[in-house]
PDB file of N, CA and C in Angstrom:
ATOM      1  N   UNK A   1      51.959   8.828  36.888  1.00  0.00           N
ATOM      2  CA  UNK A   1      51.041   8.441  35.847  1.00  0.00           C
ATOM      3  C   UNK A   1      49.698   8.043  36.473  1.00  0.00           C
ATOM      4  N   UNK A   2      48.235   8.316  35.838  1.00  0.00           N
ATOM      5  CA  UNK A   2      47.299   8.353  36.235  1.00  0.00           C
ATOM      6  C   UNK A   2      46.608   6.986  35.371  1.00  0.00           C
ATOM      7  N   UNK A   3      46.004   5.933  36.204  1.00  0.00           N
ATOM      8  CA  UNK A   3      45.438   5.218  35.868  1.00  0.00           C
ATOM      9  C   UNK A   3      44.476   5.355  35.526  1.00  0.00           C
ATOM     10  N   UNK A   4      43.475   5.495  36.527  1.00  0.00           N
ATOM     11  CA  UNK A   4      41.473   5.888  36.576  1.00  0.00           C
ATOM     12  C   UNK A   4      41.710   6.871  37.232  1.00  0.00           C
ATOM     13  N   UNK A   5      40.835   7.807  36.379  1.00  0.00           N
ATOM     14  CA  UNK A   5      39.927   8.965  37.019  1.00  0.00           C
ATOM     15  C   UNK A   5      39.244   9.087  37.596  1.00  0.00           C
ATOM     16  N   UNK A   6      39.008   9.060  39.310  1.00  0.00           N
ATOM     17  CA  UNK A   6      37.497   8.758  39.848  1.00  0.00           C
ATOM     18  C   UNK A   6      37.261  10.081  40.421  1.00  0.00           C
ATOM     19  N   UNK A   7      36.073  10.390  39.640  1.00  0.00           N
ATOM     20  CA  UNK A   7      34.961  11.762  40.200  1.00  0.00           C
ATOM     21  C   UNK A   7      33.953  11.025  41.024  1.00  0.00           C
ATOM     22  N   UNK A   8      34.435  11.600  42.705  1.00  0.00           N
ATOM     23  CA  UNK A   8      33.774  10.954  43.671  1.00  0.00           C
ATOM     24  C   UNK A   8      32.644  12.016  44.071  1.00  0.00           C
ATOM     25  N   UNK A   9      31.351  11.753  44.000  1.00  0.00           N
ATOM     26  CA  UNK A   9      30.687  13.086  44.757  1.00  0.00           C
ATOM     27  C   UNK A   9      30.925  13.305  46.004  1.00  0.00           C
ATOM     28  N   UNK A  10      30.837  14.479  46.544  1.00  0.00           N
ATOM     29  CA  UNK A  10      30.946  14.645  47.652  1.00  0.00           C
ATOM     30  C   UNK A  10      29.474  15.755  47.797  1.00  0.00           C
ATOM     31  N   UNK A  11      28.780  16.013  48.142  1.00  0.00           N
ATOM     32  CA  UNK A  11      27.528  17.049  48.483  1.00  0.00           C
ATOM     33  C   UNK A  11      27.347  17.503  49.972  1.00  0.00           C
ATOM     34  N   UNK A  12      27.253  18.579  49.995  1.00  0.00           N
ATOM     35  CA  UNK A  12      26.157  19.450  51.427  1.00  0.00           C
ATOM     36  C   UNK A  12      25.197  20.130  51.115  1.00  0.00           C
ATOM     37  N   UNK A  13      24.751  19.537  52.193  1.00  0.00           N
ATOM     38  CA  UNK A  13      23.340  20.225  51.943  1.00  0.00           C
ATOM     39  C   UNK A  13      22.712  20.657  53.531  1.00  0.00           C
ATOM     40  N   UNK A  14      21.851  21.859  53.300  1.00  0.00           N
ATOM     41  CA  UNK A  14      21.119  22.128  54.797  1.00  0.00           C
ATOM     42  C   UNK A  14      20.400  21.358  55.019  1.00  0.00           C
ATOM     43  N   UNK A  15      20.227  20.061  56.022  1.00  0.00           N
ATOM     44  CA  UNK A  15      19.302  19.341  55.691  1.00  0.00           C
ATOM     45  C   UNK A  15      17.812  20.328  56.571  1.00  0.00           C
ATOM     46  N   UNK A  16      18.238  20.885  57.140  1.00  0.00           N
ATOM     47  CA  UNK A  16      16.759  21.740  57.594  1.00  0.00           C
ATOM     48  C   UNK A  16      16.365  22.489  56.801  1.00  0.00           C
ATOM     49  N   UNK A  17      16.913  23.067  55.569  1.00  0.00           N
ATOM     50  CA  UNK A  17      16.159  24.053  54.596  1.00  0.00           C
ATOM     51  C   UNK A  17      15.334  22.660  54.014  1.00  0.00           C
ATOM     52  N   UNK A  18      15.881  21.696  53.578  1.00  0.00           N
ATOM     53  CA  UNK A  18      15.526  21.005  52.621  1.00  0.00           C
ATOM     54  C   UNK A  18      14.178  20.324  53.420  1.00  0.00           C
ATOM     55  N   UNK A  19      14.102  20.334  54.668  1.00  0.00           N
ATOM     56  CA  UNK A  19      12.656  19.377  55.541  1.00  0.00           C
ATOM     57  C   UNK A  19      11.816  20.753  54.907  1.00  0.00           C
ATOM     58  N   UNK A  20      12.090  21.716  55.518  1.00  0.00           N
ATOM     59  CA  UNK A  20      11.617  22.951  55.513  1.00  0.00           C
ATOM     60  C   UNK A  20      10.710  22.885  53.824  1.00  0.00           C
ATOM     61  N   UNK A  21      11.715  22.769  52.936  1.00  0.00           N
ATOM     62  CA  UNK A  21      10.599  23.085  51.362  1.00  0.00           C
ATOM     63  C   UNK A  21      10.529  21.743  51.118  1.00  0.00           C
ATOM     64  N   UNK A  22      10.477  20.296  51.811  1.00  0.00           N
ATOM     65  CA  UNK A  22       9.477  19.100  51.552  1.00  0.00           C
ATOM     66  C   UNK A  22       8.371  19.674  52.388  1.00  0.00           C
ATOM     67  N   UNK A  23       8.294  20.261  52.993  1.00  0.00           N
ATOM     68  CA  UNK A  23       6.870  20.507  53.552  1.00  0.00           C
ATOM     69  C   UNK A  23       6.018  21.636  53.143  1.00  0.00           C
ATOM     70  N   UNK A  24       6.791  22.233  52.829  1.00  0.00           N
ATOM     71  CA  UNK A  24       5.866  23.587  52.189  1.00  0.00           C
ATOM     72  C   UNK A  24       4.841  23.173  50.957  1.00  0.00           C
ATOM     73  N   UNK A  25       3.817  24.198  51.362  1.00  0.00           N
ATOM     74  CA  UNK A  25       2.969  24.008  50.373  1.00  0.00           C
ATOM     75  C   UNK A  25       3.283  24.353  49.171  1.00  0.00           C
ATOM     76  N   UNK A  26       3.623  25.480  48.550  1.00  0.00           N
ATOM     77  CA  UNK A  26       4.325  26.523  47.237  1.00  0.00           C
ATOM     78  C   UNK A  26       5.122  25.422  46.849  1.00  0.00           C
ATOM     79  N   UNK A  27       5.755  24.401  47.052  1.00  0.00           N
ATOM     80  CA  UNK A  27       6.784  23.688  46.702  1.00  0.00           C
ATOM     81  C   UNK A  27       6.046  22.706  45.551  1.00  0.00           C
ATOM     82  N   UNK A  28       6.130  21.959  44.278  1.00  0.00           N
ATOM     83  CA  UNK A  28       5.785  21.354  43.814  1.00  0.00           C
ATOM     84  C   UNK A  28       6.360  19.769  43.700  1.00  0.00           C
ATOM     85  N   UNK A  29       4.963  18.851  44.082  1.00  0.00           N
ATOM     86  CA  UNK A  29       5.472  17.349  44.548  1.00  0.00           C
ATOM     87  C   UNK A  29       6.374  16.655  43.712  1.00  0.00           C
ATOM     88  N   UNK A  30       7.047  17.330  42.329  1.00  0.00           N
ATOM     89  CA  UNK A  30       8.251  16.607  41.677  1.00  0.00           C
ATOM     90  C   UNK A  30       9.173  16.928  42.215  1.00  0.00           C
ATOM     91  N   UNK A  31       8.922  18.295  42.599  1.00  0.00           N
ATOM     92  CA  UNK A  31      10.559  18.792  43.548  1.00  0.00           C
ATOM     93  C   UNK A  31      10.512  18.350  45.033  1.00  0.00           C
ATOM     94  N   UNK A  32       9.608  18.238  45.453  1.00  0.00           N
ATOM     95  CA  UNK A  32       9.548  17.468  46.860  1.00  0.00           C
ATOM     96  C   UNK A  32      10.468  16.198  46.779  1.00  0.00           C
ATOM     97  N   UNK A  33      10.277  15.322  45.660  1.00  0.00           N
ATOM     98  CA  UNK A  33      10.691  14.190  45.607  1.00  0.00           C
ATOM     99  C   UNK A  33      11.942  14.094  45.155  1.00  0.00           C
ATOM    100  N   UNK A  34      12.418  14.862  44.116  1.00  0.00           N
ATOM    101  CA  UNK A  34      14.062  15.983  43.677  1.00  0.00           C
ATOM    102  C   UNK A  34      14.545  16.152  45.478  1.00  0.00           C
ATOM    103  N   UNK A  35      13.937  16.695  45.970  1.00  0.00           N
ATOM    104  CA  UNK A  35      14.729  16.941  47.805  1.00  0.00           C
ATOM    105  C   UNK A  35      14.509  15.515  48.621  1.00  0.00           C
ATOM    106  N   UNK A  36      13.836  14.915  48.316  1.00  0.00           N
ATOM    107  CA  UNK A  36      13.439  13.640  49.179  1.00  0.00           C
ATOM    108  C   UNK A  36      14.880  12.777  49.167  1.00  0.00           C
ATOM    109  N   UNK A  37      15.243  12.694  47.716  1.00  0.00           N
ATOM    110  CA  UNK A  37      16.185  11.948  47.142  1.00  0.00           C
ATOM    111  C   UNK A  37      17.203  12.419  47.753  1.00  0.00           C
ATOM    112  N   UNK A  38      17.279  13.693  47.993  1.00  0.00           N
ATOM    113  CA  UNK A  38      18.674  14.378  47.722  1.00  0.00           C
ATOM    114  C   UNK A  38      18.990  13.999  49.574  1.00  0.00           C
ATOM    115  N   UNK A  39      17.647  14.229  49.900  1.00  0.00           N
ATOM    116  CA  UNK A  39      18.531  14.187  51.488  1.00  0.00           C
ATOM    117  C   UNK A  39      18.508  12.558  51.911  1.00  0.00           C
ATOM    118  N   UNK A  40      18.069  11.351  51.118  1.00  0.00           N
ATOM    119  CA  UNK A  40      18.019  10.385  51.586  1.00  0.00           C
ATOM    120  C   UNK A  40      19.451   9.926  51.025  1.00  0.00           C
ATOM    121  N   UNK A  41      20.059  10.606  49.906  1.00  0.00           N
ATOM    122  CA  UNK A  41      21.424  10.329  49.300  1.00  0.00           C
ATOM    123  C   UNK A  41      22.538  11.245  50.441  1.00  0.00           C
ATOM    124  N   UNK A  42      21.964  12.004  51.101  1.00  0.00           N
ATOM    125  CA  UNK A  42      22.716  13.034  51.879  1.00  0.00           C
ATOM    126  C   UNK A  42      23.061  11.655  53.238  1.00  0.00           C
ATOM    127  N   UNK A  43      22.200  11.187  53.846  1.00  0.00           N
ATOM    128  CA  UNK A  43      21.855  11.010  55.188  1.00  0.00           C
ATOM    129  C   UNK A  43      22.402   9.049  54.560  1.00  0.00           C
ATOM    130  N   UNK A  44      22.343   8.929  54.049  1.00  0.00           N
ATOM    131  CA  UNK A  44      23.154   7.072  53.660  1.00  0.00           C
ATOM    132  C   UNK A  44      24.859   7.831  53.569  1.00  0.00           C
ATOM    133  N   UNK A  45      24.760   8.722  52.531  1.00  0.00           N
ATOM    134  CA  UNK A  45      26.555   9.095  52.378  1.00  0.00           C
ATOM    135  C   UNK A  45      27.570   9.636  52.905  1.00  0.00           C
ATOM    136  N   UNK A  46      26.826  10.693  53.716  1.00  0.00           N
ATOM    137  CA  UNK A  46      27.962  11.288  54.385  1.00  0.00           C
ATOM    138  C   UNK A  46      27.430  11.467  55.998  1.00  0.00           C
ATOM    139  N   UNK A  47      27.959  11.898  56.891  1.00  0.00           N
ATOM    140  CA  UNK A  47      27.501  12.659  57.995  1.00  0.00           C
ATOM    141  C   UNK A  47      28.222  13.985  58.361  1.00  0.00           C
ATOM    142  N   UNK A  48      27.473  14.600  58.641  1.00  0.00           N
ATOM    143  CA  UNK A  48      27.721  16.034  58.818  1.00  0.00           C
ATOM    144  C   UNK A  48      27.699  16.275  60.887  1.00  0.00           C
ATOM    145  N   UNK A  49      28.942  16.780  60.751  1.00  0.00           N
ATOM    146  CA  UNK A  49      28.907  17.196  62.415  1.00  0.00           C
ATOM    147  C   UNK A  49      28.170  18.471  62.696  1.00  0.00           C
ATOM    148  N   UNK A  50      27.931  18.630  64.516  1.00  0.00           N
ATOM    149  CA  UNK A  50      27.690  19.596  64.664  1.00  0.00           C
ATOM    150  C   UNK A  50      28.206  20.793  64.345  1.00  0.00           C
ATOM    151  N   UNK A  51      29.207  21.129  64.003  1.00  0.00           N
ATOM    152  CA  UNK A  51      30.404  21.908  63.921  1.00  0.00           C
ATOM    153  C   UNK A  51      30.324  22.583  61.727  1.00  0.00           C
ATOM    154  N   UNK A  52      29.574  21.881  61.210  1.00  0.00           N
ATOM    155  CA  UNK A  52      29.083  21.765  59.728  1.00  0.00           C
ATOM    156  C   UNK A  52      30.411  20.916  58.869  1.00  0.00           C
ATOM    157  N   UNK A  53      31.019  20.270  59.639  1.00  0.00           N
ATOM    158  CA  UNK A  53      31.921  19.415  58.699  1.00  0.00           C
ATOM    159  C   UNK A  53      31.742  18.006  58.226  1.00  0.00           C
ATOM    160  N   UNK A  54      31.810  18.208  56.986  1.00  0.00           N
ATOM    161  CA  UNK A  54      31.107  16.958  56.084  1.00  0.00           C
ATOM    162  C   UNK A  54      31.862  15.788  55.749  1.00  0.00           C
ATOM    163  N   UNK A  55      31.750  14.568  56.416  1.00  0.00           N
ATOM    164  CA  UNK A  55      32.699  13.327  56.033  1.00  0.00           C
ATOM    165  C   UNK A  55      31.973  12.363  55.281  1.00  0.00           C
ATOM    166  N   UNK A  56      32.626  11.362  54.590  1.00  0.00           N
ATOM    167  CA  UNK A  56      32.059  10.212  53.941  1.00  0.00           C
ATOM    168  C   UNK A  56      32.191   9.013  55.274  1.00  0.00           C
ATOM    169  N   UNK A  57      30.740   8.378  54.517  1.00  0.00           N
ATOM    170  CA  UNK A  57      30.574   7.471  55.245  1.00  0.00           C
ATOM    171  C   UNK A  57      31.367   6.181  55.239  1.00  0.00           C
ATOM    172  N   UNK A  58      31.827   4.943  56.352  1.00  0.00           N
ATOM    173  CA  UNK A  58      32.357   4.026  55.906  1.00  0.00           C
ATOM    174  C   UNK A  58      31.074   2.973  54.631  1.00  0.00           C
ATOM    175  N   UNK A  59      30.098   3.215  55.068  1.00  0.00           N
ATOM    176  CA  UNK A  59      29.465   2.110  53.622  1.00  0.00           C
ATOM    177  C   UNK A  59      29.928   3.397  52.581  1.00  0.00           C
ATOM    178  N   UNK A  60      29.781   4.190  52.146  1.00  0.00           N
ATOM    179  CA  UNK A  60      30.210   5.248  50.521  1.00  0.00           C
ATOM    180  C   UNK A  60      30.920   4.866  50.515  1.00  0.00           C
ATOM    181  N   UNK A  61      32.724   4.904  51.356  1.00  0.00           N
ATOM    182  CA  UNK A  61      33.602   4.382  50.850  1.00  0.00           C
ATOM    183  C   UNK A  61      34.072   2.624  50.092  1.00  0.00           C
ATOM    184  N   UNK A  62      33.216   2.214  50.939  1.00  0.00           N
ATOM    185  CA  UNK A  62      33.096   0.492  50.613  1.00  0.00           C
ATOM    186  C   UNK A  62      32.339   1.019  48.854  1.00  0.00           C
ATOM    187  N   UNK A  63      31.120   2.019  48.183  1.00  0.00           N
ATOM    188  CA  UNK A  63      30.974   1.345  47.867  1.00  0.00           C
ATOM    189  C   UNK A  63      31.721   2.196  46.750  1.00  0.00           C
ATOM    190  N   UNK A  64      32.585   3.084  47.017  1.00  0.00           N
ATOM    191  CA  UNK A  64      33.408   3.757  46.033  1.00  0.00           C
ATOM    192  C   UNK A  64      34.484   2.553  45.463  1.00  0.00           C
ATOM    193  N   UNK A  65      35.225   1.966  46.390  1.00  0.00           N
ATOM    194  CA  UNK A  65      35.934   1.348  46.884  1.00  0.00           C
ATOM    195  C   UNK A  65      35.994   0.081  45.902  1.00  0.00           C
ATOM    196  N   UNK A  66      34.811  -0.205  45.440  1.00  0.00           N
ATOM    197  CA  UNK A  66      33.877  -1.677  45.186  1.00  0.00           C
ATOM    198  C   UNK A  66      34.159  -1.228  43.534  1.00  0.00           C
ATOM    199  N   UNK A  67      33.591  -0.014  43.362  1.00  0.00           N
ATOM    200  CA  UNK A  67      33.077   0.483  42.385  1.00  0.00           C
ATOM    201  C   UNK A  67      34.321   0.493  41.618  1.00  0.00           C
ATOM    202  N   UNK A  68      35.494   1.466  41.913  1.00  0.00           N
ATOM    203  CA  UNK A  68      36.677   1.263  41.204  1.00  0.00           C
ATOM    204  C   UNK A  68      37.576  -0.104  40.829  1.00  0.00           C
ATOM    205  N   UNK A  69      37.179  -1.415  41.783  1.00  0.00           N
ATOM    206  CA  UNK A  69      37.824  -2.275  41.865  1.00  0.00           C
ATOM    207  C   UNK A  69      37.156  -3.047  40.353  1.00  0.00           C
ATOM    208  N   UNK A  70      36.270  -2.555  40.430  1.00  0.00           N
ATOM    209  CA  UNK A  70      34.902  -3.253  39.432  1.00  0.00           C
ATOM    210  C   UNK A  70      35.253  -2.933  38.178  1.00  0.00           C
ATOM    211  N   UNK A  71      35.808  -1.199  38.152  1.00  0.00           N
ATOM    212  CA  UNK A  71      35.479  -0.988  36.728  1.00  0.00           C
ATOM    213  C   UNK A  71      37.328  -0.310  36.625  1.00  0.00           C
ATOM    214  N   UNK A  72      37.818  -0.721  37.522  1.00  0.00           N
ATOM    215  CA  UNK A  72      39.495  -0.142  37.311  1.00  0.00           C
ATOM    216  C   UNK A  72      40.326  -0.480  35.668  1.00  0.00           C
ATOM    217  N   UNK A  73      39.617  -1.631  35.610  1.00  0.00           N
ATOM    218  CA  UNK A  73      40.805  -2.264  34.303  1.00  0.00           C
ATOM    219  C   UNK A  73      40.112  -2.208  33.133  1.00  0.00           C
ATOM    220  N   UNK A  74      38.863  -1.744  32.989  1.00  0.00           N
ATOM    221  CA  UNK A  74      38.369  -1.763  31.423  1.00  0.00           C
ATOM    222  C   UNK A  74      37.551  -0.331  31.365  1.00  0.00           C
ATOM    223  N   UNK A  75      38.129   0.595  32.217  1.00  0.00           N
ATOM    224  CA  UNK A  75      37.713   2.052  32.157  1.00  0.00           C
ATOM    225  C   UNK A  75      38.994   3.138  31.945  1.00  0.00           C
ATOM    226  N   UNK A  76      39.139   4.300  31.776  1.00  0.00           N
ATOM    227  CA  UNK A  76      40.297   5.023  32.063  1.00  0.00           C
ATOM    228  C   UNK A  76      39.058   6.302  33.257  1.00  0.00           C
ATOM    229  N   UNK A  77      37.784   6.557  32.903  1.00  0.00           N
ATOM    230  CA  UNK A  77      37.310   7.348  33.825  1.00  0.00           C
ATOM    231  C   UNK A  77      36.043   6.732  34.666  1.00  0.00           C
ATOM    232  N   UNK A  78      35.633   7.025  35.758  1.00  0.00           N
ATOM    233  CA  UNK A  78      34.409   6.391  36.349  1.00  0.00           C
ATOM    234  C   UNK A  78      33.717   8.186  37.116  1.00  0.00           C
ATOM    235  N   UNK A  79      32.739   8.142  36.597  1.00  0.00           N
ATOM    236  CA  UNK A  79      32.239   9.810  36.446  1.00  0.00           C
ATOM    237  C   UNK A  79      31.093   9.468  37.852  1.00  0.00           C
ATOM    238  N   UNK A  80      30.821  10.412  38.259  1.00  0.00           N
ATOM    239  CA  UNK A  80      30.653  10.530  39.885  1.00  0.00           C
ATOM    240  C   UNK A  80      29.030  10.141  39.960  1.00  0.00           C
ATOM    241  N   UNK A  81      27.934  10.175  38.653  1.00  0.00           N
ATOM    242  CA  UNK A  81      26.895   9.226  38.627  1.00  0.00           C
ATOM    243  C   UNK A  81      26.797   7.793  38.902  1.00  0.00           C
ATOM    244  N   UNK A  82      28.357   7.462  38.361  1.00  0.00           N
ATOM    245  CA  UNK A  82      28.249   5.840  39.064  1.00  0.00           C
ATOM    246  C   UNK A  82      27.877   5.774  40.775  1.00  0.00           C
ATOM    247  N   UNK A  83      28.159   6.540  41.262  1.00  0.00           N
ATOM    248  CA  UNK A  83      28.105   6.326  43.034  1.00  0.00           C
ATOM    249  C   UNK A  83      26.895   6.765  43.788  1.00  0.00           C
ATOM    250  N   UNK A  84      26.639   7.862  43.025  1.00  0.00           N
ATOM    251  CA  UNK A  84      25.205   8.564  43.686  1.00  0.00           C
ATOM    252  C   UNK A  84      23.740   8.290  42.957  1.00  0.00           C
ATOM    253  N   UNK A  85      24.089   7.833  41.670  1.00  0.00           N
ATOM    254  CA  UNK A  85      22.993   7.860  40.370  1.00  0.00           C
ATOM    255  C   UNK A  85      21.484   6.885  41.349  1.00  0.00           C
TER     256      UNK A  85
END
């Protein structure tokens, strides 16, 4: 039997494509800041090896961890914006 539903994000991303079109000119500065986010949410959450394999970090898990403990008993789902939003 299933208590809570937790949709945990997990994301990869190239982080060199993504330096690559924050710097480009053709790129427009809302989406610069759309990639800014994305790799500053990339580079706090997970780390990526040389090898391209993607783990969670020990703070994500603390704050997954936190997050379910928080909302375990007066939720049945916790949707994966709670963690990354």
């Amino acid at each position: 039997m299933v208590d809570v539903i937790v949709e945990v994000p997990y994301i990869v991303v190239d982080e060199e494509e993504l330096k690559r079109r924050i710097e480009s000119r053709r790129v427009r500065d809302t989406t610069k800041e759309r990639y800014r986010k994305l790799l500053a949410q990339f580079k706090e959450n997970f780390r990526k090896y040389d090898n391209g394999f993607v783990v969670f970090t020990e703070n994500y898990l603390r704050k997954v961890h936190n997050k379910v403990k928080e909302k375990a008993l007066t939720v049945n789902k916790i949707p994966y914006d709670e963690f990354l939003g």
